[in-house]
C-alpha atoms as a PDB file:
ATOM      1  CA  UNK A   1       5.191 -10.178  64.818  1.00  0.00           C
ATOM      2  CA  UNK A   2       7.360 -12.786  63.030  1.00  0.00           C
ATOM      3  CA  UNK A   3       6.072 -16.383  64.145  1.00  0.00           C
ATOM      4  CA  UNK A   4       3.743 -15.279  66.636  1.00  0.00           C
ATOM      5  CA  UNK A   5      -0.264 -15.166  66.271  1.00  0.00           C
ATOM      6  CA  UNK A   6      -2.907 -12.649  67.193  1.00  0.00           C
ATOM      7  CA  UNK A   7      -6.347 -12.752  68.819  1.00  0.00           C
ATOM      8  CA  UNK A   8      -9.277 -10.251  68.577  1.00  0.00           C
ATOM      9  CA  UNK A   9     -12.092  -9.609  70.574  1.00  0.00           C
ATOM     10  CA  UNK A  10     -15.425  -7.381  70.513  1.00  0.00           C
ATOM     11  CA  UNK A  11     -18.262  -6.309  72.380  1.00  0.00           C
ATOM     12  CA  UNK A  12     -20.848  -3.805  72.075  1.00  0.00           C
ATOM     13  CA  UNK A  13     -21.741  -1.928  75.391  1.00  0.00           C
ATOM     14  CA  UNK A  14     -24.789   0.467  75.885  1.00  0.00           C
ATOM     15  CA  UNK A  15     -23.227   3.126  77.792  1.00  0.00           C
ATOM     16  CA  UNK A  16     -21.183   6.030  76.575  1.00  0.00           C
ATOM     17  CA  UNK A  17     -17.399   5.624  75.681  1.00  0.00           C
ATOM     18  CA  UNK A  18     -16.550   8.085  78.848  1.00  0.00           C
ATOM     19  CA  UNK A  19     -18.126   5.750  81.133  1.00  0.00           C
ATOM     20  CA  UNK A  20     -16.317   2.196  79.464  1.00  0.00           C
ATOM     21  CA  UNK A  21     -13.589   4.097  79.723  1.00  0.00           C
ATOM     22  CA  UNK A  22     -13.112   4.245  83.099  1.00  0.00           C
ATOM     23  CA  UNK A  23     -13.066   0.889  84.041  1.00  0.00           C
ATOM     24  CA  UNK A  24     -10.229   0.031  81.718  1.00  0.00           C
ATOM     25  CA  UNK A  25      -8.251   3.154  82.835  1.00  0.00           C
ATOM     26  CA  UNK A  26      -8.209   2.762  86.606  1.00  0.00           C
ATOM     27  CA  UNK A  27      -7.551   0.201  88.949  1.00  0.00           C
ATOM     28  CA  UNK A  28     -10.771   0.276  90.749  1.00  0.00           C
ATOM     29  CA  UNK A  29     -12.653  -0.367  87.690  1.00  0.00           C
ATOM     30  CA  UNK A  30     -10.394  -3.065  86.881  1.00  0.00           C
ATOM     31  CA  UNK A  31     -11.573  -4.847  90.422  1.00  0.00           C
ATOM     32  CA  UNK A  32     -15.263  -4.059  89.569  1.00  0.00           C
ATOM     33  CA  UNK A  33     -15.186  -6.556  86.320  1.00  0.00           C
ATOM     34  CA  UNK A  34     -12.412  -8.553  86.205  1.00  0.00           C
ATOM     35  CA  UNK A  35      -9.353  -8.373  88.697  1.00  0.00           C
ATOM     36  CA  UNK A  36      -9.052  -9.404  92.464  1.00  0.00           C
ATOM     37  CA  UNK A  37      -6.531  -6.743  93.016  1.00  0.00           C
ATOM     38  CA  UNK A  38      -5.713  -3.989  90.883  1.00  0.00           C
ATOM     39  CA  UNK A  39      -2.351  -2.001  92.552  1.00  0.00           C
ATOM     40  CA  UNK A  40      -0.814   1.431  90.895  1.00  0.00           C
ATOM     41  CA  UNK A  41       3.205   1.071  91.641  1.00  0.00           C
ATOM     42  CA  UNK A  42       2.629   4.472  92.589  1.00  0.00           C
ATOM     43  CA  UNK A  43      -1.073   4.295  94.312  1.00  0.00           C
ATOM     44  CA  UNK A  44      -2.902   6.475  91.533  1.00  0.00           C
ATOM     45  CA  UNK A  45      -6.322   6.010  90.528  1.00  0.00           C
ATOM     46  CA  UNK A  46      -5.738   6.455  87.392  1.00  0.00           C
ATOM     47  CA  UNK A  47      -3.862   4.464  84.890  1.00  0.00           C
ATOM     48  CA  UNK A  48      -1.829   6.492  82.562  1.00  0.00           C
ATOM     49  CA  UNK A  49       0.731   6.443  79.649  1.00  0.00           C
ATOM     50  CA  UNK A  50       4.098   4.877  81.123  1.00  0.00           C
ATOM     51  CA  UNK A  51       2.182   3.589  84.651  1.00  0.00           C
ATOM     52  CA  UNK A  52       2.344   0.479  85.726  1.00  0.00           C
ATOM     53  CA  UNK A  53       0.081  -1.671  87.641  1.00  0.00           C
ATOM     54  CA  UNK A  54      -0.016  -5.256  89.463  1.00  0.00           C
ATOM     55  CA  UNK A  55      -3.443  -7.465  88.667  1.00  0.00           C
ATOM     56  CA  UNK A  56      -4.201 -10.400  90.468  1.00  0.00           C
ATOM     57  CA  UNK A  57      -6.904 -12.421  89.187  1.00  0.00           C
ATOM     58  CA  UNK A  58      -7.259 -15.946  90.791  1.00  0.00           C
ATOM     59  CA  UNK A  59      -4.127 -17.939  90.625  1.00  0.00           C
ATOM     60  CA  UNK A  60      -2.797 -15.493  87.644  1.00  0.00           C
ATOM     61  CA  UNK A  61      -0.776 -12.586  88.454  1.00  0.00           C
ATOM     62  CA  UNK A  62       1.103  -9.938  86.102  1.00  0.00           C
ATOM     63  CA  UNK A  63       2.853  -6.750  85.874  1.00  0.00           C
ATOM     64  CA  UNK A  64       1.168  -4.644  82.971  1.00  0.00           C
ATOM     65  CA  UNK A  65       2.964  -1.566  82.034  1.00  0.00           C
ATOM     66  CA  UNK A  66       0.556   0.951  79.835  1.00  0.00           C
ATOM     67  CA  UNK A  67       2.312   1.458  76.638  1.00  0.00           C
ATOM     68  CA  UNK A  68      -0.866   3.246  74.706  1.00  0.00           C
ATOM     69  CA  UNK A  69      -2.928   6.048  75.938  1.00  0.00           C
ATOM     70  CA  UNK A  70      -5.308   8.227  73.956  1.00  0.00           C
ATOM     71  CA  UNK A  71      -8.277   9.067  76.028  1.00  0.00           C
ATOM     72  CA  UNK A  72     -10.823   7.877  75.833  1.00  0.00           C
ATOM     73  CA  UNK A  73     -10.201   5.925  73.113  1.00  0.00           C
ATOM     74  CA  UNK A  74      -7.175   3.721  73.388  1.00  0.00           C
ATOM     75  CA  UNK A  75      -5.070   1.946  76.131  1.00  0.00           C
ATOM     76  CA  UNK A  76      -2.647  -1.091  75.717  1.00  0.00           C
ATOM     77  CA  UNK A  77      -0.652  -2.653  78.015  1.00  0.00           C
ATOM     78  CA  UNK A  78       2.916  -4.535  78.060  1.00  0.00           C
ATOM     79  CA  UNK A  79       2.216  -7.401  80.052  1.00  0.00           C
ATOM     80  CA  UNK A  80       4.356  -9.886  82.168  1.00  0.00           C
ATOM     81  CA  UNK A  81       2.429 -13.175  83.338  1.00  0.00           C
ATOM     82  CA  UNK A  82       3.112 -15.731  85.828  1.00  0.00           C
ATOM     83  CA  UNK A  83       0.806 -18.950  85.273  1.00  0.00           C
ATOM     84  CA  UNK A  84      -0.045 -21.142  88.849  1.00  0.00           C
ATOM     85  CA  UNK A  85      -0.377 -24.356  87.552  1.00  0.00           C
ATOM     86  CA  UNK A  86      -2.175 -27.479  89.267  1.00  0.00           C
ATOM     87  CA  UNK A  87       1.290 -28.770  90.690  1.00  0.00           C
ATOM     88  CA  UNK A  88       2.532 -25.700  92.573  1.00  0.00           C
ATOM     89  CA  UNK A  89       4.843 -24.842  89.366  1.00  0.00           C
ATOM     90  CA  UNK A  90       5.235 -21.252  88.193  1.00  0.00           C
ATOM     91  CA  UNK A  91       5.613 -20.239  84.517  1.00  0.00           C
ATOM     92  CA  UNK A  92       6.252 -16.800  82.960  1.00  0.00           C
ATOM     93  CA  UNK A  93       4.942 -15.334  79.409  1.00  0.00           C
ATOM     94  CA  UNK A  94       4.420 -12.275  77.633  1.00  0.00           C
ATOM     95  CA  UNK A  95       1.741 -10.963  75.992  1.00  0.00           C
ATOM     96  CA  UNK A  96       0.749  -7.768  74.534  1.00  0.00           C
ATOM     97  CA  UNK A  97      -3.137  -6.584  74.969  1.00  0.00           C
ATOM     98  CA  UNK A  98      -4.843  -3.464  73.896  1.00  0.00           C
ATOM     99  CA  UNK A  99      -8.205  -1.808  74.000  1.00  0.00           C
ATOM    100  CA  UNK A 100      -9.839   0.129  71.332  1.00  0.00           C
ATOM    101  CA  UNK A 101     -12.771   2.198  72.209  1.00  0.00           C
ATOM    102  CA  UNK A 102     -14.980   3.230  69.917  1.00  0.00           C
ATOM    103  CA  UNK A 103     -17.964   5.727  69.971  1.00  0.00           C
ATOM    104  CA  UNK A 104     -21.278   4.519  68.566  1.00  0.00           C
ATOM    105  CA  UNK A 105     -23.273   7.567  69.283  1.00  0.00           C
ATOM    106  CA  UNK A 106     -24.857   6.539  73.081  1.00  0.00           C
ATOM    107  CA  UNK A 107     -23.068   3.026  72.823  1.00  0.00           C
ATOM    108  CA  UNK A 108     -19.252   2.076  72.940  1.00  0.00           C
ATOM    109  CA  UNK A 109     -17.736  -1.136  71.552  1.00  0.00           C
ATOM    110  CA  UNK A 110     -14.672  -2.356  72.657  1.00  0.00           C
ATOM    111  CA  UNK A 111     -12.404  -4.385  70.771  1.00  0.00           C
ATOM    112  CA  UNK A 112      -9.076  -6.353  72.567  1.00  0.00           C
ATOM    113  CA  UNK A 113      -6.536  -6.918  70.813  1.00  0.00           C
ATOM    114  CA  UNK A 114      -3.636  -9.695  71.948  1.00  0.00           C
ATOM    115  CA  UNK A 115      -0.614 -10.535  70.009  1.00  0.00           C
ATOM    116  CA  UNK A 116       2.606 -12.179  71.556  1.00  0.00           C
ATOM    117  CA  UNK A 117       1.812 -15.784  71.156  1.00  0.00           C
ATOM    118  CA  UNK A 118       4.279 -18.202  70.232  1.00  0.00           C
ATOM    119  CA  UNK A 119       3.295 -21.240  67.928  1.00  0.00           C
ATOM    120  CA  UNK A 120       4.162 -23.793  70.327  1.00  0.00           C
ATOM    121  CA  UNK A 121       1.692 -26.039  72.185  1.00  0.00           C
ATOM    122  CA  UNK A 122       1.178 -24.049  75.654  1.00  0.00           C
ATOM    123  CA  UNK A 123       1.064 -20.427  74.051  1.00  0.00           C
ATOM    124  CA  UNK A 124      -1.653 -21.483  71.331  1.00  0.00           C
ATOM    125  CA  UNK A 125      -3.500 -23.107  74.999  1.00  0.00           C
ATOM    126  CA  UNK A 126      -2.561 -19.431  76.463  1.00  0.00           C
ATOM    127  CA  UNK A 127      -4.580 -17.935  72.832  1.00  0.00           C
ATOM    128  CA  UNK A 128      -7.402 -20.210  72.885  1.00  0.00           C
ATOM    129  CA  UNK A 129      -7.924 -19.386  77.018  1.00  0.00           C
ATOM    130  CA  UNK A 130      -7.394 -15.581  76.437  1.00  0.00           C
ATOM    131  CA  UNK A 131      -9.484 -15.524  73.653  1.00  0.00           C
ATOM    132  CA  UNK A 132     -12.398 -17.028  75.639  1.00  0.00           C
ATOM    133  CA  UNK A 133     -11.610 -15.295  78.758  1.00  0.00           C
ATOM    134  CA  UNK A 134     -12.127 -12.245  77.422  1.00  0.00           C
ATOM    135  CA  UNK A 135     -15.594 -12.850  75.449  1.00  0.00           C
ATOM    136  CA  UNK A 136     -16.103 -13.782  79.370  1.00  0.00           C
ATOM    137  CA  UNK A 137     -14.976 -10.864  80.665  1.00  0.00           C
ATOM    138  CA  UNK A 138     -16.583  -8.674  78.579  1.00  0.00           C
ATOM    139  CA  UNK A 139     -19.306 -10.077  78.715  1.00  0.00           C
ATOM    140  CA  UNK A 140     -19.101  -9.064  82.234  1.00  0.00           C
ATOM    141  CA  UNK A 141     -18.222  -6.140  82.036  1.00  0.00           C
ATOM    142  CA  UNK A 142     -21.002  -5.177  80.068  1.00  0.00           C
ATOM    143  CA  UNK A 143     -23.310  -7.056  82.609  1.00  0.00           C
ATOM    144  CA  UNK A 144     -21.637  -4.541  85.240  1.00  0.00           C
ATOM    145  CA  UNK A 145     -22.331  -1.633  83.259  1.00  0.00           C
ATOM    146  CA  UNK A 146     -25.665  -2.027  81.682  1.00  0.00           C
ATOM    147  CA  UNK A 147     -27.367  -4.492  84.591  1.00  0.00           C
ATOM    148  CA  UNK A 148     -25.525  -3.616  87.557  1.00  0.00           C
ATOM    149  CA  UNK A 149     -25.031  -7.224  88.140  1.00  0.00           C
ATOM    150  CA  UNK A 150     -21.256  -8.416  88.851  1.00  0.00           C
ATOM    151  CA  UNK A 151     -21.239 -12.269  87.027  1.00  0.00           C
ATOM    152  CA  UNK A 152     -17.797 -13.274  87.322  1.00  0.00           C
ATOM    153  CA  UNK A 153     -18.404 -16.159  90.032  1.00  0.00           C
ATOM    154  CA  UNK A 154     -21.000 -17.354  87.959  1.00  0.00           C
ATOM    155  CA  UNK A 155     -19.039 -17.080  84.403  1.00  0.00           C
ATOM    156  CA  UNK A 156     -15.482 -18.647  85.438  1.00  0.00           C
ATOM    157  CA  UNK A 157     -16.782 -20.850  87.998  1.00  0.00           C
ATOM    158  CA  UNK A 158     -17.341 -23.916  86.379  1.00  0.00           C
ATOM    159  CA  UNK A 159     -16.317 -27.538  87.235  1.00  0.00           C
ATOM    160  CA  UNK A 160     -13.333 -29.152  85.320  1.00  0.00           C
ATOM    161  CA  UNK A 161     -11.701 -31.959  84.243  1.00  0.00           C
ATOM    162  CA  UNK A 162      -8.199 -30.795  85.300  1.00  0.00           C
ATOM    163  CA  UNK A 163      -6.202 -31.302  81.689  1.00  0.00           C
ATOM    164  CA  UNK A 164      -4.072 -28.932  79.829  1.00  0.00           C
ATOM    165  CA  UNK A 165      -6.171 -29.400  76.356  1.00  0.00           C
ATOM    166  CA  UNK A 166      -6.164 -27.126  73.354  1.00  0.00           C
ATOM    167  CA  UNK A 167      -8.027 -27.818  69.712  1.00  0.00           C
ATOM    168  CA  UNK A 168      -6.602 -30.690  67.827  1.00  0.00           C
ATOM    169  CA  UNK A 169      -5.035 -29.272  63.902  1.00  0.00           C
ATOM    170  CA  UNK A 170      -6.153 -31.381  61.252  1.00  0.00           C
ATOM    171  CA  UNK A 171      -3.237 -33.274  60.502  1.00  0.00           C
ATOM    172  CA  UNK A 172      -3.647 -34.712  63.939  1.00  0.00           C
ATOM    173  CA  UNK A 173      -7.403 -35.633  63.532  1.00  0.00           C
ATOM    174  CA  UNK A 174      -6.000 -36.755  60.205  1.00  0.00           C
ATOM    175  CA  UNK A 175      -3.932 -39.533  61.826  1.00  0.00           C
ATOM    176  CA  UNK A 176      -6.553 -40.787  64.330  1.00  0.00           C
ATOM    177  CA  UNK A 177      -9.311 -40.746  61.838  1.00  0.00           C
ATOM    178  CA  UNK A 178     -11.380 -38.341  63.161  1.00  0.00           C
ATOM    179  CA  UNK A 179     -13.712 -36.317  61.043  1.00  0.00           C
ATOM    180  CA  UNK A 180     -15.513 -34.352  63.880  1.00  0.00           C
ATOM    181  CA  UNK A 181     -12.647 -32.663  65.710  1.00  0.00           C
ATOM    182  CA  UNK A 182     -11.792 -32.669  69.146  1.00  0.00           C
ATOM    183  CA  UNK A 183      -9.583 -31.631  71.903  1.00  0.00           C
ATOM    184  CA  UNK A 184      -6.109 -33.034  72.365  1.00  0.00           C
ATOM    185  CA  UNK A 185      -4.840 -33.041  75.761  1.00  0.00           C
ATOM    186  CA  UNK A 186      -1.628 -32.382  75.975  1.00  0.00           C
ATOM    187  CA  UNK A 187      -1.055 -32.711  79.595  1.00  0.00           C
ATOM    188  CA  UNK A 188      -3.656 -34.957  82.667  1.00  0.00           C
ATOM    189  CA  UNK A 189      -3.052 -33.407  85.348  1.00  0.00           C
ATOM    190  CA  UNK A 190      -2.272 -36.465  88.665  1.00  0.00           C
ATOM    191  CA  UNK A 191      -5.684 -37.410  90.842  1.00  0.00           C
ATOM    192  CA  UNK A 192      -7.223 -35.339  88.265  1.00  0.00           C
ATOM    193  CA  UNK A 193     -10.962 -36.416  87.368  1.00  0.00           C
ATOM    194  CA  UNK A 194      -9.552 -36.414  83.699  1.00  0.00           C
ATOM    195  CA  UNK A 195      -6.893 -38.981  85.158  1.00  0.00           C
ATOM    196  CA  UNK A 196      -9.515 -40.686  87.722  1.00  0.00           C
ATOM    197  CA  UNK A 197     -11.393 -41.490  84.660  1.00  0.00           C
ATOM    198  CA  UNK A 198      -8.437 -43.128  82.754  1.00  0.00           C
ATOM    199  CA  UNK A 199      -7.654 -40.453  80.004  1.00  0.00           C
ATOM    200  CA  UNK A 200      -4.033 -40.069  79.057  1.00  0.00           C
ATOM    201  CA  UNK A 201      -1.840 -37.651  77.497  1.00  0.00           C
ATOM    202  CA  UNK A 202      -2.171 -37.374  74.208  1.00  0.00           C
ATOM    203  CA  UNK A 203      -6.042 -38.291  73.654  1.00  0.00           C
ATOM    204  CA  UNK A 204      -8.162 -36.920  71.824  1.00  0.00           C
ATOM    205  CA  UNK A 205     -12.061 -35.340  72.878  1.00  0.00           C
ATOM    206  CA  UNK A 206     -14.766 -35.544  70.797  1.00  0.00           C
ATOM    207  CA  UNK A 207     -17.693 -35.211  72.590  1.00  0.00           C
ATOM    208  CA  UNK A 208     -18.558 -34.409  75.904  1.00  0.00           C
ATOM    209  CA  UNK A 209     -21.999 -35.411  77.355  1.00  0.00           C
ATOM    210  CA  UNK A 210     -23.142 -36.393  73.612  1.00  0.00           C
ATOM    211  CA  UNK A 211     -22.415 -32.424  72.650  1.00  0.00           C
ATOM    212  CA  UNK A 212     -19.757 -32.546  70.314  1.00  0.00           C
ATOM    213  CA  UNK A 213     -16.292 -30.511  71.066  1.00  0.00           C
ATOM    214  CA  UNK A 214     -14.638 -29.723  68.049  1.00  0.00           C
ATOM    215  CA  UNK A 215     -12.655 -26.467  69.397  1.00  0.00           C
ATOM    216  CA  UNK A 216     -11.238 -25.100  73.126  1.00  0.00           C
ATOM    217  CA  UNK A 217     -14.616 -22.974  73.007  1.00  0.00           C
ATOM    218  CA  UNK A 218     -16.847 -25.802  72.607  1.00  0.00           C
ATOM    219  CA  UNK A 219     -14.983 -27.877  75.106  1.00  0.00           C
ATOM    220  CA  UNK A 220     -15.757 -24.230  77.547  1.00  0.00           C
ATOM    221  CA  UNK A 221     -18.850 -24.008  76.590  1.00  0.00           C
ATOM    222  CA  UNK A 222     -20.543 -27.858  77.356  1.00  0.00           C
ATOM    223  CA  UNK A 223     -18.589 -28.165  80.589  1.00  0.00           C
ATOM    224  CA  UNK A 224     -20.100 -24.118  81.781  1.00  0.00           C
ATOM    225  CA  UNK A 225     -23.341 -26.568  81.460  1.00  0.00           C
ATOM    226  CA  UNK A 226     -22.401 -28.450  84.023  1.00  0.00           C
ATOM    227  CA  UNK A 227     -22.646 -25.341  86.781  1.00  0.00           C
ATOM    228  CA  UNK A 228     -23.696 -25.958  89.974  1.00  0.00           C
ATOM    229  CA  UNK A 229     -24.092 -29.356  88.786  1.00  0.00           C
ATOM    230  CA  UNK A 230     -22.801 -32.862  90.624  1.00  0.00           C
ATOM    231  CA  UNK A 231     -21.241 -33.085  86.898  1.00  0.00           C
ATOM    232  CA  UNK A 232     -20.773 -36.882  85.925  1.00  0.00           C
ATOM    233  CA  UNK A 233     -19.596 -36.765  82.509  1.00  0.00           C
ATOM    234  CA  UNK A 234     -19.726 -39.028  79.551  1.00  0.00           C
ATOM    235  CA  UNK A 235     -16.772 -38.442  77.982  1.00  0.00           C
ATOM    236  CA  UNK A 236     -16.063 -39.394  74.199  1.00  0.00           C
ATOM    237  CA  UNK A 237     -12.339 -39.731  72.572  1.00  0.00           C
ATOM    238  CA  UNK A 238      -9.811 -41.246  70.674  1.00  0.00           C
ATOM    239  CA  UNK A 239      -6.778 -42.963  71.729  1.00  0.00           C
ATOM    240  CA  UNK A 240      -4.351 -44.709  68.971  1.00  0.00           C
ATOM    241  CA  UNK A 241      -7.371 -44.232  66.312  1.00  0.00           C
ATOM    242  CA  UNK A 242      -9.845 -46.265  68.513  1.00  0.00           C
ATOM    243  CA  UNK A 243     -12.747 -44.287  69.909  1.00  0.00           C
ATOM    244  CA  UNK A 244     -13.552 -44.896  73.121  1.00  0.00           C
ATOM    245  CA  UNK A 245     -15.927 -43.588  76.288  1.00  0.00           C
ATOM    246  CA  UNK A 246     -15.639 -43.168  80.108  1.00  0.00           C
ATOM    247  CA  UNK A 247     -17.147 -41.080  82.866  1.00  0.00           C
ATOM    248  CA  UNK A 248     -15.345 -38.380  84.628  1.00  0.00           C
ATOM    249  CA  UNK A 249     -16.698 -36.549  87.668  1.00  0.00           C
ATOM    250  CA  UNK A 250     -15.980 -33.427  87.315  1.00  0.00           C
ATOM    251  CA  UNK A 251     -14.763 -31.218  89.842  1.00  0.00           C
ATOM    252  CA  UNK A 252     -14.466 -27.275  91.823  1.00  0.00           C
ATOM    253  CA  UNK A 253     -11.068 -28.183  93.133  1.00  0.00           C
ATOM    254  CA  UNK A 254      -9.418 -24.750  93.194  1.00  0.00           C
ATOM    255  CA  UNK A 255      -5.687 -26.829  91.579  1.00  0.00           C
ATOM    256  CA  UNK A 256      -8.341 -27.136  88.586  1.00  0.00           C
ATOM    257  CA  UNK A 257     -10.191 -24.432  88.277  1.00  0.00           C
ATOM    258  CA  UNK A 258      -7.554 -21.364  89.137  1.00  0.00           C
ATOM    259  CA  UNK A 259     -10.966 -20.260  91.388  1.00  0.00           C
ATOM    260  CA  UNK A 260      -9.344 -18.911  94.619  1.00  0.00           C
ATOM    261  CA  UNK A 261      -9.418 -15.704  96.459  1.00  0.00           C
ATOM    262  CA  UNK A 262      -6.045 -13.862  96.659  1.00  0.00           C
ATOM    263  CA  UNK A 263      -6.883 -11.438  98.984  1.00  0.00           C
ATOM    264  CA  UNK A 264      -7.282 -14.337 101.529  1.00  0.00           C
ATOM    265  CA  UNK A 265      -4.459 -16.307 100.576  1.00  0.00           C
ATOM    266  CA  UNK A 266      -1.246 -15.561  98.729  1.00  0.00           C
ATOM    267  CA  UNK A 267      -0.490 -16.870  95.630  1.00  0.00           C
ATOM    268  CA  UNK A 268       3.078 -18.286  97.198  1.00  0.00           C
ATOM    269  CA  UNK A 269       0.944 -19.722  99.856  1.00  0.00           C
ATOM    270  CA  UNK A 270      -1.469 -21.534  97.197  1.00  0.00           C
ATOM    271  CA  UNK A 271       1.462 -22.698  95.108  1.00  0.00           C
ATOM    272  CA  UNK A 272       2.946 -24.324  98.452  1.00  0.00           C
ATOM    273  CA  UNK A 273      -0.024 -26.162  99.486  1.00  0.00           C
ATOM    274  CA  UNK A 274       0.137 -27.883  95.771  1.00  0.00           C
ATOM    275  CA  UNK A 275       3.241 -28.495  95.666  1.00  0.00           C
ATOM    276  CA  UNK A 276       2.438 -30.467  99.211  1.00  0.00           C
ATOM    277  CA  UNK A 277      -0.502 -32.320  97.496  1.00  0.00           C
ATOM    278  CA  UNK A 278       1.343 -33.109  94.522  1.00  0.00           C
ATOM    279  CA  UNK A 279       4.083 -34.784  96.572  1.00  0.00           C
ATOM    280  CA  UNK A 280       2.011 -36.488  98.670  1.00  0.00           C
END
């Protein structure tokens, strides 16, 4: 697509394709990896070419409408998102996802494909979280499969700092003299621990807990660490070309870390309770 970028995924699973195959093509499987609800419009089980089903998966919900089918190797979705942010606001994307499924004689591997995304700030933060939600929730998936062991608490669950960051280009390291890369946040979020701990739009960071952070994975991966932790952070960055360091505590707050249960609370519920605390 003209302007837009692409993401690709893969994961090898040892179980036959027939078996992967079913939790991508039904809506129950869907709730054993990944989803929180999984709805057919029409209440199959099944998911089917021209079907369309509602997912729920925290404080993300969208309308995916199956667009490829070739079982049981294919399936690939039209999707229509709407984003929960920290503030109670609501914002609608589309993407386009699909899954190929291929047959390696007892084994499958799966490869998910995503294209759709604009080259503007918050759809390149949309490709750099979809790319590393799905090595997530694959991952789990194939912990589900092969182990028996549903991870998904344990893999998403991790405290934040409550920005809106994405990996810095070059030509912004460039102008802040920064050899090492980083992470530019593009948006602190109020009573934030990001804003607690005095970091401002438009910084840049570089390390986190003396592990460097040169891309959005890197920042994922050294705050995961932090699990089950009382996380107090030393946080590294860059601000008008001057390094400097602070410590953020970082935090479970549900605003922050999209972590709640929407089959106990409704998204429109959630979304009024932050727009409450946000005022406030």
């Amino acid at each position: 697509m003209e302007n837009q970028a692409t993401s690709t995924i893969k994961m090898h699973i040892e179980a036959p394709i027939e078996r992967v195959w079913r939790y991508l093509s039904t809506p129950a499987g869907w709730n054993d990896f990944l989803s929180d609800i999984a709805t057919h419009t029409r209440g199959k089980d099944s998911i089917e070419l021209g079907d369309q089903v509602q997912f729920v998966i925290g404080e993300l919900s969208y309308q995916a409408t199956c667009i490829k089918w070739e079982k049981p190797y294919i399936i690939g979705f039209q999707e229509q998102y709407k984003a929960l942010f920290p503030n109670g606001d609501n914002w609608s994307y589309e993407l386009q996802t699909s899954f190929l499924l291929r047959c390696l004689g007892c084994n499958t591997e799966v490869v998910v494909d995503v294209c759709g995304f604009h080259r503007d700030n918050i759809m390149q933060w949309v490709r750099e979280c979809g790319e590393m939600g799905w090595r997530q929730s694959l991952f789990n998936l194939k912990c589900v499969i092969e182990l028996g062991l549903d991870l998904r608490n344990e893999i998403f669950n991790y405290p934040r700092l409550g920005v809106f960051n994405q990996t810095a280009g070059q030509q912004l390291l460039s102008e802040h003299g920064i050899r090492e890369g980083g992470n530019v946040l593009h948006k602190v979020y109020p009573n934030s621990p990001a804003a607690l701990a005095g970091l401002q739009d438009g910084d840049i960071i570089t390390q986190i807990d003396g592990e460097p952070v040169p891309t959005y994975k890197d920042f994922v991966r050294v705050l995961s660490r932090f699990y089950r932790k009382n996380g107090h952070a030393r946080i590294e960055f860059f601000r008008d070309g001057h390094r400097q360091v602070t410590i953020a505590h970082l935090t479970y707050d549900d605003r922050f870390t999209g972590m709640i249960d929407p089959t106990q609370i409704s998204l429109e519920d959630v979304a009024e309770q932050r727009r409450k605390a946000s005022d406030a």
